[in-house]
Protein backbone atom coordinates (compact mmCIF):
# COMPACT_ATOMS: atom_id res chain seq x y z
CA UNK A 1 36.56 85.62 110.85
CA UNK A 2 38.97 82.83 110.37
CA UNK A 3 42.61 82.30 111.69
CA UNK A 4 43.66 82.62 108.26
CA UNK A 5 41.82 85.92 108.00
CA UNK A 6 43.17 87.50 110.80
CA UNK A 7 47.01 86.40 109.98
CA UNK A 8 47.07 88.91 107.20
CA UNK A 9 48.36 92.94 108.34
CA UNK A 10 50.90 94.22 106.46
CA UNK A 11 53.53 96.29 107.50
CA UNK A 12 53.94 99.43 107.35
CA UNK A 13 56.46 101.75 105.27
CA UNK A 14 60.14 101.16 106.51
CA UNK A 15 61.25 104.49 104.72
CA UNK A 16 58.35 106.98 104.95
CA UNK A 17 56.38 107.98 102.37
CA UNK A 18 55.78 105.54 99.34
CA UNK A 19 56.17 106.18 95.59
CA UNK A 20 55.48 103.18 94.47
CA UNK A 21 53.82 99.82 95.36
CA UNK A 22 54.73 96.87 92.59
CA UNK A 23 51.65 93.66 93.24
CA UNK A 24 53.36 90.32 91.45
CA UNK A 25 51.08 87.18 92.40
CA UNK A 26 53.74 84.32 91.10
CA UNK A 27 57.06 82.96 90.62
CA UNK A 28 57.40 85.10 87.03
CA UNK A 29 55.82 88.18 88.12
CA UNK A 30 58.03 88.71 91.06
CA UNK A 31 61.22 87.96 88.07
CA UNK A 32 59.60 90.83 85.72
CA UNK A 33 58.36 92.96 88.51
CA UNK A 34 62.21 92.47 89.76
CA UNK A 35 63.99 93.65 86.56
CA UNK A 36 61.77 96.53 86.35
CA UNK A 37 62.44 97.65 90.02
CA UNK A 38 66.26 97.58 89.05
CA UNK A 39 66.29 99.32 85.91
CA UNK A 40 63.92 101.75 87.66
CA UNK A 41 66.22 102.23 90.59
CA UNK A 42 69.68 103.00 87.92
CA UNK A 43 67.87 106.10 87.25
CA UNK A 44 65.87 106.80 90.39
CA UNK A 45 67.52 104.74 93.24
CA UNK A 46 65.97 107.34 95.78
CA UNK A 47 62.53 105.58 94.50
CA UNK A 48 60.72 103.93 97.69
CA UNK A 49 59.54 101.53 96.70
CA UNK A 50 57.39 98.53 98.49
CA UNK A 51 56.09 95.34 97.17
CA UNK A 52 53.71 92.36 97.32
CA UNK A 53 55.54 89.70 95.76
CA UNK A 54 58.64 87.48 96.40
CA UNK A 55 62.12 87.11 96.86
CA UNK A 56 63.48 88.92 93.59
CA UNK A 57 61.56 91.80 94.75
CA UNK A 58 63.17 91.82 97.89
CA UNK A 59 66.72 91.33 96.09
CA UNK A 60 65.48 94.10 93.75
CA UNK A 61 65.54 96.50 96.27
CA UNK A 62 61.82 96.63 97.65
CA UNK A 63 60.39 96.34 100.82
CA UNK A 64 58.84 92.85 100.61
CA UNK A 65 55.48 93.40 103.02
CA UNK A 66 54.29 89.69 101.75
CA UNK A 67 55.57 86.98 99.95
CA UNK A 68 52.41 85.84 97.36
CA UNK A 69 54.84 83.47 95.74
CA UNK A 70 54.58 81.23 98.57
CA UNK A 71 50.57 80.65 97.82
CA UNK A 72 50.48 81.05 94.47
CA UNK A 73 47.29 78.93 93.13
CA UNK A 74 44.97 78.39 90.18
CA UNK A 75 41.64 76.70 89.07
CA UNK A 76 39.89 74.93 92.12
CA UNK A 77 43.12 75.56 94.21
CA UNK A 78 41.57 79.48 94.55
CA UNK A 79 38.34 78.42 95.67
CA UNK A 80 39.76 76.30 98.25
CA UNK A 81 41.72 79.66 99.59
CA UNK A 82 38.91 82.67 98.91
CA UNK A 83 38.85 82.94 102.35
CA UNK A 84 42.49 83.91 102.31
CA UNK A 85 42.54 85.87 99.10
CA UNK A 86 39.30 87.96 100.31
CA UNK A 87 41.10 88.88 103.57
CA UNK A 88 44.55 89.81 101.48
CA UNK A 89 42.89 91.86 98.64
CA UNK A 90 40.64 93.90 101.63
CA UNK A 91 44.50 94.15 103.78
CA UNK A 92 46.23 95.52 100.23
CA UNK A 93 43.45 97.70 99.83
CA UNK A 94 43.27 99.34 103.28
CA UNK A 95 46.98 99.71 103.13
CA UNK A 96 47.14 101.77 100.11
CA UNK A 97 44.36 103.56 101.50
CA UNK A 98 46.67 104.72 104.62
CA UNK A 99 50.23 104.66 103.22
CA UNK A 100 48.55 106.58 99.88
CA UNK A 101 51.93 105.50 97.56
CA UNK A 102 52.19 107.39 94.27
CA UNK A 103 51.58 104.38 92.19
CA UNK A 104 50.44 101.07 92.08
CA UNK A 105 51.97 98.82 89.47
CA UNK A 106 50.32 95.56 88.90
CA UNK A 107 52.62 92.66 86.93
CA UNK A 108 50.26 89.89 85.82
CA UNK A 109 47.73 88.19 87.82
CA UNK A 110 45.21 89.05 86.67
CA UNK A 111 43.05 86.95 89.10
CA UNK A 112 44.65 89.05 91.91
CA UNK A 113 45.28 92.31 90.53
CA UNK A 114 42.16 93.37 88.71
CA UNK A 115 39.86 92.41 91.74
CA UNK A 116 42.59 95.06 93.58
CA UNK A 117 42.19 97.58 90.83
CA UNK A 118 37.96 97.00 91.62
CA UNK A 119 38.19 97.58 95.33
CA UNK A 120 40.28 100.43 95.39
CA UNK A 121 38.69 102.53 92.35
CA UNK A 122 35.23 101.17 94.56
CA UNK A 123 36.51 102.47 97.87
CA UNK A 124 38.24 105.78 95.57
CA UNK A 125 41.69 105.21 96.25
CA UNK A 126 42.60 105.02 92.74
CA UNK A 127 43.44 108.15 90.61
CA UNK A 128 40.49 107.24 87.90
CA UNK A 129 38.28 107.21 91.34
CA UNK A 130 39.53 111.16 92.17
CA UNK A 131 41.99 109.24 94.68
CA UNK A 132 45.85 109.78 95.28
CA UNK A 133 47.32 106.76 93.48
CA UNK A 134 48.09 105.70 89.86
CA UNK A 135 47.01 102.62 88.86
CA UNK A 136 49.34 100.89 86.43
CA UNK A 137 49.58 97.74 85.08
CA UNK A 138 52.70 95.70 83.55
CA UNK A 139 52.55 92.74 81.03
CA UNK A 140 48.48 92.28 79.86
CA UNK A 141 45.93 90.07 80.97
CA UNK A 142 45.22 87.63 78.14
CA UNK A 143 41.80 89.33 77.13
CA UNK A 144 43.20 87.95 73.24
CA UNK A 145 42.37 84.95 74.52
CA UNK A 146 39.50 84.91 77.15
CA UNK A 147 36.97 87.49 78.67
CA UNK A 148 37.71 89.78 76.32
CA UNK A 149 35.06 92.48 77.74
CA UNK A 150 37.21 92.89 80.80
CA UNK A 151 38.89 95.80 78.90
CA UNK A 152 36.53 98.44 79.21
CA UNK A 153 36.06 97.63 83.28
CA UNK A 154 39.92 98.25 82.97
CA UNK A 155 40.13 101.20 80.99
CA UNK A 156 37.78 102.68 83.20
CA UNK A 157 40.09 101.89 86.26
CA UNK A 158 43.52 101.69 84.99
CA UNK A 159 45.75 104.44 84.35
CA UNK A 160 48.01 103.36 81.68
CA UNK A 161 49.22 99.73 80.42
CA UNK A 162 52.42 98.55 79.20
CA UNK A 163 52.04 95.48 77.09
CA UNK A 164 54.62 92.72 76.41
CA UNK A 165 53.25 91.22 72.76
CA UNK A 166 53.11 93.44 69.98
CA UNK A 167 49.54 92.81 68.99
CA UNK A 168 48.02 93.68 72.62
CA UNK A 169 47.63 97.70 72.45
CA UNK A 170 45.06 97.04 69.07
CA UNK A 171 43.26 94.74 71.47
CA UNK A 172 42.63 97.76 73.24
CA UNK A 173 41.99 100.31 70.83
CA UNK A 174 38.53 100.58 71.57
CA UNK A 175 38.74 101.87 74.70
CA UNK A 176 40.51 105.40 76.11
CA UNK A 177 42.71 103.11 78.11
CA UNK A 178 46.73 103.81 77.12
CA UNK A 179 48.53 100.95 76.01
CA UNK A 180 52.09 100.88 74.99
CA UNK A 181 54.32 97.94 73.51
CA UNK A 182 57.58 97.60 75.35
CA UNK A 183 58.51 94.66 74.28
CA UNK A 184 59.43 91.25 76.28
CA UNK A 185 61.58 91.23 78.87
CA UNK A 186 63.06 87.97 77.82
CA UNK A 187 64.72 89.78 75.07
CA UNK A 188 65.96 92.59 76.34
CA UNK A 189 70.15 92.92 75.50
CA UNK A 190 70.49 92.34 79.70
CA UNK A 191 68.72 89.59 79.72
CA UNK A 192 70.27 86.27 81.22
CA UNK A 193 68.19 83.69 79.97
CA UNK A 194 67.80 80.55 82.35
CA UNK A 195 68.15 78.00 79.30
CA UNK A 196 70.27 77.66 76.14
CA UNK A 197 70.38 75.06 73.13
CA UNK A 198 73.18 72.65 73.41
CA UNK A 199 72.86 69.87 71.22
CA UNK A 200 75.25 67.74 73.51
CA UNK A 201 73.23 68.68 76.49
CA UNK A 202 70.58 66.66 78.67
CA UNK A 203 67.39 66.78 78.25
CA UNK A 204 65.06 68.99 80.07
CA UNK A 205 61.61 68.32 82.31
CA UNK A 206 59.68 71.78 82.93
CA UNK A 207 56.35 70.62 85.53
CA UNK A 208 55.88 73.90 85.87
CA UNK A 209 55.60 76.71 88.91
CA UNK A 210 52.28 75.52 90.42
CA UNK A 211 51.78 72.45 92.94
CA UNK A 212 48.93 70.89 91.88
CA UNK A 213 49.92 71.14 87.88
CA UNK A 214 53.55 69.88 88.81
CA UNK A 215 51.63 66.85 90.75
CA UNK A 216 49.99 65.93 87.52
CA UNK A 217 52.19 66.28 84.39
CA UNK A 218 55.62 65.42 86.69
CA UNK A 219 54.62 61.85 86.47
CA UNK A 220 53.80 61.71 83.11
CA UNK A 221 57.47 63.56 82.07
CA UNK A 222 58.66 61.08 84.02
CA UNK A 223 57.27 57.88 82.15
CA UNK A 224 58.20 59.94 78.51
CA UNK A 225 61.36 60.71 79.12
CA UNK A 226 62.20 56.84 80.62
CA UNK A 227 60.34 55.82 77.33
CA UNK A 228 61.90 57.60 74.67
CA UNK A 229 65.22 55.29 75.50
CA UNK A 230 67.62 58.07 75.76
CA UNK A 231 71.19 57.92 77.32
CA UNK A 232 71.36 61.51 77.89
CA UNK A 233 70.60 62.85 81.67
CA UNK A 234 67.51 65.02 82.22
CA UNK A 235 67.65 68.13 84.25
CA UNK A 236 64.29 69.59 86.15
CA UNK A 237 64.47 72.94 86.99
CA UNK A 238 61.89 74.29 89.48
CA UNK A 239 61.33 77.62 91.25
CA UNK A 240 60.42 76.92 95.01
CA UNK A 241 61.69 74.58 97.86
CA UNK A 242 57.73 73.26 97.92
CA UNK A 243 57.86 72.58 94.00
CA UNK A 244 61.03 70.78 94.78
CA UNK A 245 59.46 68.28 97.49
CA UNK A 246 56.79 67.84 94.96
CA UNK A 247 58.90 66.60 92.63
CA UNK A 248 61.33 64.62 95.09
CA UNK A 249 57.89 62.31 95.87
CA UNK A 250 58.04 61.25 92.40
CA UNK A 251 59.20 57.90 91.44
CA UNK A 252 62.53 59.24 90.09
CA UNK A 253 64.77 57.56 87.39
CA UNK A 254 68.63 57.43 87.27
CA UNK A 255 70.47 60.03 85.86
CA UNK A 256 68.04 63.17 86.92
CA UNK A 257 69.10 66.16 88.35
CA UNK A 258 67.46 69.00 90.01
CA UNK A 259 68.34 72.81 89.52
CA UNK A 260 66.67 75.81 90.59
CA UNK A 261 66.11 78.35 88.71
CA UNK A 262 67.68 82.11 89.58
CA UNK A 263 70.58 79.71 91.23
CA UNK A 264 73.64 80.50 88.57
CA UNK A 265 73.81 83.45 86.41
CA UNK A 266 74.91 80.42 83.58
CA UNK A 267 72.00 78.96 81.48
CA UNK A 268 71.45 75.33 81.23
CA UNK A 269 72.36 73.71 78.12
CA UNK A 270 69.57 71.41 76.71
CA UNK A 271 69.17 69.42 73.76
CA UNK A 272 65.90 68.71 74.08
CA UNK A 273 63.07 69.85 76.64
CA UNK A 274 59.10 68.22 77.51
CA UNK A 275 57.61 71.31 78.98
CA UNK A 276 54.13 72.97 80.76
CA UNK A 277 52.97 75.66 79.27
CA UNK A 278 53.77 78.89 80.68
CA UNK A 279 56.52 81.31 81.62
CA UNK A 280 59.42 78.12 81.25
CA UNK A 281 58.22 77.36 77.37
CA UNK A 282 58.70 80.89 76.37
CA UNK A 283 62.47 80.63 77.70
CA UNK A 284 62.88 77.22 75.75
CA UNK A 285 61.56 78.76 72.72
CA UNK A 286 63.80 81.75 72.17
CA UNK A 287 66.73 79.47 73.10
CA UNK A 288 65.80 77.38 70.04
CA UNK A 289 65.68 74.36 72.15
CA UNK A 290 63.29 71.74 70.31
CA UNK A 291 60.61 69.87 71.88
CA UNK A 292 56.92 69.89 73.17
CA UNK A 293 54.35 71.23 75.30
CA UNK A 294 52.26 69.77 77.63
CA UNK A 295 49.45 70.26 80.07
CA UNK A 296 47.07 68.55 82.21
CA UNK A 297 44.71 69.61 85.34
CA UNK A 298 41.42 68.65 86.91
CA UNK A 299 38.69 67.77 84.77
CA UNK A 300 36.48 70.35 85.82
CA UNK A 301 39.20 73.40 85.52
CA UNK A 302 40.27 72.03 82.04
CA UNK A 303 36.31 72.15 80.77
CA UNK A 304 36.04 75.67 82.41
CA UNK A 305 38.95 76.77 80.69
CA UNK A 306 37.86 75.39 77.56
CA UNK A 307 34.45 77.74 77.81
CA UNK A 308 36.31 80.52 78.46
CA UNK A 309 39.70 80.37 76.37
CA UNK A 310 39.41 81.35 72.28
CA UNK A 311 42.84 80.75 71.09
CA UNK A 312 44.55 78.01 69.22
CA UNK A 313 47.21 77.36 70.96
CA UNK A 314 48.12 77.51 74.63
CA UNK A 315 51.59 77.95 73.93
CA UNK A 316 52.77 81.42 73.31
CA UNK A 317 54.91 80.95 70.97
CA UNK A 318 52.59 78.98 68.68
CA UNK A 319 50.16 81.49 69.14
CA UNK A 320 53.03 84.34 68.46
CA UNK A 321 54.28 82.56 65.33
CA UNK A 322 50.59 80.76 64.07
CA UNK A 323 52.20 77.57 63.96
CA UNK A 324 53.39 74.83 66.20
CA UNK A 325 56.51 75.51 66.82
CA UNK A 326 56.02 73.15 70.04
CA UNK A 327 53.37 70.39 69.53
CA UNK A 328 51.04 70.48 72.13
CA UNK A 329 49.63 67.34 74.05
CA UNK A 330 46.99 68.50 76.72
CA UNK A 331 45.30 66.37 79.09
CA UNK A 332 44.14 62.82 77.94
CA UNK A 333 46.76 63.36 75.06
CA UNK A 334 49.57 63.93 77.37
CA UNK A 335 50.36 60.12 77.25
CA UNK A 336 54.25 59.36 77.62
CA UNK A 337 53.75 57.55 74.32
CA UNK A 338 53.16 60.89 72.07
CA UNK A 339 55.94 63.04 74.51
CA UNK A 340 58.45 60.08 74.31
CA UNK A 341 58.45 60.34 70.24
CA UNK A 342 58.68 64.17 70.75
CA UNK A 343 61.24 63.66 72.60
CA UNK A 344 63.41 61.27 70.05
CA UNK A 345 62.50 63.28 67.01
CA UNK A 346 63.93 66.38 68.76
CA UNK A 347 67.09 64.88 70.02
CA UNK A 348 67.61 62.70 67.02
CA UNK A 349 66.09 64.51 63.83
CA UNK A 350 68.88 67.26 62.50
CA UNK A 351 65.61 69.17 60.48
CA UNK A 352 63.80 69.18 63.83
CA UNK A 353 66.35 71.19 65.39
CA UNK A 354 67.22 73.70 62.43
CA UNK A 355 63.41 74.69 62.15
CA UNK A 356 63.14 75.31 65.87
CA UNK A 357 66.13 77.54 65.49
CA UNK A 358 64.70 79.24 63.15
CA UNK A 359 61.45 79.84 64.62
CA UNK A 360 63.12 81.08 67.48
CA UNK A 361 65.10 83.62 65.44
CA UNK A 362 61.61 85.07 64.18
CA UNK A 363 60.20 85.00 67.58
CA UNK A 364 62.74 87.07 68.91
CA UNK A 365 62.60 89.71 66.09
CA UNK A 366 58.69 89.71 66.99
CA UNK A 367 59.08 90.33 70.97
CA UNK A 368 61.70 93.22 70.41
CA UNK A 369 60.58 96.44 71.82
CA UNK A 370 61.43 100.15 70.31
CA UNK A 371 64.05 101.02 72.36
CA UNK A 372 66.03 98.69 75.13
CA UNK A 373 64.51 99.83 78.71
CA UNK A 374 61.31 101.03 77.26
CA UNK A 375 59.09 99.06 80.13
CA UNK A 376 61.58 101.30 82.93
CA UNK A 377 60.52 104.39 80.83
CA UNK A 378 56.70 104.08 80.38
CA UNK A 379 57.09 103.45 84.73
CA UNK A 380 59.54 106.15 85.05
CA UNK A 381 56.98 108.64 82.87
CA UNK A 382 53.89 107.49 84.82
CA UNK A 383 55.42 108.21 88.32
CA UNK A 384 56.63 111.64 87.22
CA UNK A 385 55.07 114.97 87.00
CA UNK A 386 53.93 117.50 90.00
CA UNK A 387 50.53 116.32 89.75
CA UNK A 388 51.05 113.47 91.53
CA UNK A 389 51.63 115.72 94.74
CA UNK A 390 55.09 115.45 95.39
CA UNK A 391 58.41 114.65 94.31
CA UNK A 392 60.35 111.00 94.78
CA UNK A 393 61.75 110.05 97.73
CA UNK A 394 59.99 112.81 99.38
């Protein structure tokens, strides 16, 4: 067994028995993992809760027994650390094996998280195994978009689902698994969104969350934004002290700034914004803030994901709306030639901006859940009810 193997044992329960375990494998799974623990906590704040996750968790309220934000990874990154994700998923399972919490409530990851949901219904921990714990899972793996069979090894494993999109649950229709819309987060009325449109403000860079995808498309930002011959200042905003040394390698222009996100509870005001796809563009796109999306990774990840991925657009807002609300440049097109013009026809084309706004006003009606706090509720309902063998904080 290797050093890195061994490192792994997680704590023990601070407070006793355990009612629920939350398992958030990034930077924006530990933020919706977070909210839920609060809003959870308003009406249940004797909840014990424990988490694998990151800082917000922590903030949240949880017992943080590992930070996975700190090695967050994807394509050929993961193979490089199966050794250490083998070791964690056996240490997570054998922990919920002896601390037997009411519930385990997986936020994204899918990677992560369903290989947990396998060894634990394998080793019958899990309730659908005649174990002791729930297994529940928050915000959907993309099976819309790739490996869409994965949802009857899930149904038959899973507990219940609560889905951010309002298409997801008919994804799911042909299995027995649950499913229930709750809408996005990002809307909720509580929400403090990290970005806002300000058509005086600079112009935002968004890498992204991950290392090695913030080593590739930083560069190219970069060269786009020192292309497109704008005045304005640029603001990066990044989520980690390692994204930030990342970044501070680059070859950086005048005027740039760095901000990380979570810092101030007041948005930053952009008039334009070259983003990765992910968690970031979603937050640009209900802001109404114009501009374009962009990816690029290894050649042999991109072809993979290629295979695998059925979907139009890798933007989720494109794909929410069936249009482009953010062009998309991906890998050899992600030259700071096409993001440059991107980036002048959003700061300096008054049509450019007044479609994006409206875009975003549809996307937000689309996102909107049926009540406000309906994602605390479907967790709140799942952990209750004397079957579960006793009651919270007990």
């Amino acid at each position: 067994m290797s050093s890195e193997e061994r490192s792994i044992l997680l704590p023990l329960s601070a407070a006793g028995p355990v009612d629920l375990l939350m398992v958030a494998g990034e930077h924006s799974g530990d933020e919706h993992a977070a909210r839920l623990v609060q809003a959870l906590r308003v009406t249940h704040p004797t909840l014990r809760i424990c988490a694998l996750g990151g800082p917000r968790l922590a903030a949240a309220g949880a017992q943080l027994l590992y930070d996975l934000t700190a090695s967050s990874s994807m394509g050929l990154a993961v193979l490089a650390q199966f050794s250490f994700y083998r070791a964690l998923i056996a240490e997570v399972v054998t922990w919920i094996g002896v601390q037997r919490p009411r519930a385990v409530c997986f936020v994204d990851s899918s990677g992560l998280n369903l290989r947990i949901a396998q060894s634990l219904f394998t080793r019958g921990f899990s309730a659908k195994a005649g174990g002791p714990t729930k297994t529940l899972y928050y915000i959907s793996p993309q099976i819309w978009a790739s490996r869409a069979g994965r949802r009857f090894k899930m149904a038959a494993q899973l507990d219940s689902l609560a889905a951010i999109f309002p298409f997801e649950p008919e994804c799911y229709a042909d299995t027995a698994l649950p499913v229930e819309f709750v809408g996005h987060p990002f809307v909720a009325d509580d929400y403090l969104a990290p970005v806002a449109f300000d058509p005086a403000g600079p112009v935002l860079l968004l890498p992204g969350s991950r290392r090695q995808v913030v080593a590739r498309i930083f560069p190219v930002l970069l060269a786009a934004y020192r292309q497109s011959g704008t005045t304005r200042p640029a603001v990066v905003l990044y989520p980690s002290e390692e994204i930030l040394a990342t970044l501070q390698a680059a070859s950086l222009p005048a005027h740039i700034s760095f901000r990380r996100t979570g810092e101030s509870a007041e948005p930053v005001g952009a008039a334009a914004v070259l983003t990765a796809s992910g968690t970031m563009s979603m937050h640009c796109a209900l802001a109404g803030i114009p501009g374009a999306i962009t990816y690029k990774t290894d050649p042999l990840t991109y072809l993979l994901g290629r295979w695998l991925v059925k979907v139009e657009f890798i933007g989720i807002a494109n794909l929410l709306l069936k249009e482009p609300m953010y062009p998309e440049f991906i890998q050899e097109a992600a030259t700071p030639v096409a993001l440059a013009a991107e980036l002048r026809a959003s700061l300096e084309q008054p049509a450019r901006r007044q479609q994006t706004q409206q875009q975003a006003a549809r996307l937000r009606q689309l996102l909107r859940g049926a009540k406000p706090g309906a994602a605390a509720a479907w967790l709140a309902a799942q952990l209750g009810g004397g079957s579960l063998g006793r009651p919270w904080g007990v």
